[in-house]
C-alpha atoms as a PDB file:
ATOM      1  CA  UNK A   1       0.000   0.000   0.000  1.00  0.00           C
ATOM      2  CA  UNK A   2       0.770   3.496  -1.034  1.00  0.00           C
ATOM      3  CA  UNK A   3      -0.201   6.415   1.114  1.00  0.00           C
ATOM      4  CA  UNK A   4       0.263  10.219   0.483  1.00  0.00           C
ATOM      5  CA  UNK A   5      -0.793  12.615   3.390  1.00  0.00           C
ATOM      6  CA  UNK A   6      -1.766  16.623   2.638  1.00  0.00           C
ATOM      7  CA  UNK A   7      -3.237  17.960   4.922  1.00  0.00           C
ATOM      8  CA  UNK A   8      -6.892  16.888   6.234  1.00  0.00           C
ATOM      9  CA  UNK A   9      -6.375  14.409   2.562  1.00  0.00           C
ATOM     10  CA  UNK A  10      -5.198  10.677   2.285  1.00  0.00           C
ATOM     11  CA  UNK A  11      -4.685   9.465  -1.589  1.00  0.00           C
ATOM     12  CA  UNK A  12      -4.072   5.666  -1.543  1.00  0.00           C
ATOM     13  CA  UNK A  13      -3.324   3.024  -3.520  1.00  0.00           C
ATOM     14  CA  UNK A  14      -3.318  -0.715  -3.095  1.00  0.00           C
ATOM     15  CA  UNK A  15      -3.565  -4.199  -4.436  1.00  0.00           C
ATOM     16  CA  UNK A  16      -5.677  -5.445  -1.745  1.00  0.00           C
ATOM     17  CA  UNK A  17      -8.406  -4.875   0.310  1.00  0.00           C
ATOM     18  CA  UNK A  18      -6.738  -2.670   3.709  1.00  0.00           C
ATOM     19  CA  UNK A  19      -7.520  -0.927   6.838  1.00  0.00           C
ATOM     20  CA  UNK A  20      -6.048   2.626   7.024  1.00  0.00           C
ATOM     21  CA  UNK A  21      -5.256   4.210  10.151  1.00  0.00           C
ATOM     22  CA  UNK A  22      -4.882   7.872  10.068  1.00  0.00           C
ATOM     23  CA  UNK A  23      -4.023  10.209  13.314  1.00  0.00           C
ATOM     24  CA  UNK A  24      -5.847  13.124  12.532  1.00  0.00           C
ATOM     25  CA  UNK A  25      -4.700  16.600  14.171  1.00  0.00           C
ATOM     26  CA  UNK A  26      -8.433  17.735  15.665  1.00  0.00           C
ATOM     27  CA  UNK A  27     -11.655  16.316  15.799  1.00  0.00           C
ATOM     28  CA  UNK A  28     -13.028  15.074  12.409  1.00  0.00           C
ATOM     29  CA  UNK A  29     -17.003  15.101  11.864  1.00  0.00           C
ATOM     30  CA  UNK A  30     -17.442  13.373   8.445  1.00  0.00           C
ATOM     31  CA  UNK A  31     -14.729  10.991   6.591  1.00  0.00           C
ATOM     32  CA  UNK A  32     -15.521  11.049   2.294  1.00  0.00           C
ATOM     33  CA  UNK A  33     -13.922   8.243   0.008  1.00  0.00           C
ATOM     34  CA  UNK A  34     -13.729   9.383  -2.984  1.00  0.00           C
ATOM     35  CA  UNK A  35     -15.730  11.900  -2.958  1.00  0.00           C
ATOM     36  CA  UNK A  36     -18.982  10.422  -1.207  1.00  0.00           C
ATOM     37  CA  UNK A  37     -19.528  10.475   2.585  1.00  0.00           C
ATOM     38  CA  UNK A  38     -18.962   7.103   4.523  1.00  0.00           C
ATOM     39  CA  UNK A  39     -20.177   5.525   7.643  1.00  0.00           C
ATOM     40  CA  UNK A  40     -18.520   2.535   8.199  1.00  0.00           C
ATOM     41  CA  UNK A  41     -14.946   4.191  10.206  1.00  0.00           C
ATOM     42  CA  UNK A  42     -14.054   3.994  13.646  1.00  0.00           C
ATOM     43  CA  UNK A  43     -12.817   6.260  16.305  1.00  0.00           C
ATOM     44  CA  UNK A  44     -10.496   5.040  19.125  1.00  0.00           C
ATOM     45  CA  UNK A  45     -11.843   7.737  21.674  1.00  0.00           C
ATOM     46  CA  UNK A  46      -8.771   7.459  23.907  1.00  0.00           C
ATOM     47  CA  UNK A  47      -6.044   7.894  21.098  1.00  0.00           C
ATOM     48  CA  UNK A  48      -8.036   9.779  18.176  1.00  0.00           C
ATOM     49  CA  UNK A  49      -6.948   7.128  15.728  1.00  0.00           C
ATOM     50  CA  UNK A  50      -9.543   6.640  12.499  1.00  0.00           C
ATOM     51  CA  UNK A  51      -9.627   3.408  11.018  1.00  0.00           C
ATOM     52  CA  UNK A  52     -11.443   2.414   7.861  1.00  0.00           C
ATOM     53  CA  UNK A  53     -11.586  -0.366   5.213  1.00  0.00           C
ATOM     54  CA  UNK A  54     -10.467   0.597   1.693  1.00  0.00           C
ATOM     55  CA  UNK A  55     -10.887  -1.644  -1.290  1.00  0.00           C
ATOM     56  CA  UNK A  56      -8.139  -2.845  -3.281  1.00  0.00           C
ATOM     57  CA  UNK A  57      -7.342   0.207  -6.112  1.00  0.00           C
ATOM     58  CA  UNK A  58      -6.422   4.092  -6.161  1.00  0.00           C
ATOM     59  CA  UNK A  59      -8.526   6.479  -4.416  1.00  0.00           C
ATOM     60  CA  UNK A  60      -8.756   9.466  -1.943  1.00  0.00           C
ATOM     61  CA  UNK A  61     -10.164   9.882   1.574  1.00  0.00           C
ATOM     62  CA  UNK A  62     -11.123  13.414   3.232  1.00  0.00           C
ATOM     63  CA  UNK A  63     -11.291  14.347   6.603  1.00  0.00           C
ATOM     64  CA  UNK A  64     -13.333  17.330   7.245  1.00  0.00           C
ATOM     65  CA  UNK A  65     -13.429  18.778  10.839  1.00  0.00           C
ATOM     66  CA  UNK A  66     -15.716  19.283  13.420  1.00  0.00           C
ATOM     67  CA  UNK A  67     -17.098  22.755  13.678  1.00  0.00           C
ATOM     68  CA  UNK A  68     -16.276  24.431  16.844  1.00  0.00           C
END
């Protein structure tokens, strides 16, 4: 697996089905995959980590905050 990190942005690419774990800095409200909203990542509440399943090809994942 390939990973590229920019900002509140993850751009991926892998042969095979993956979890990702990203560390966000702040709290993040809504998590796109290419482009369309997803529901099916996981917050560790004591360390912040986000961890989702990505299928096996290219694609991008956005983090977009939490309002304050």
């Amino acid at each position: 697996m390939t990973v590229l990190v920019e900002n509140n942005t993850a751009s991926y690419s892998t042969s095979q089905p993956a979890t990702l774990n990203i560390m966000p800095v702040g709290k993040i409200r809504t998590v796109y995959m290419n482009g369309e909203k997803i529901t099916n990542w996981k917050k560790d509440e004591e360390t912040g980590l986000i961890s989702l399943k990505i299928p096996a090809a290219e694609g991008k994942i956005e983090l977009k905050p939490a309002s304050n």
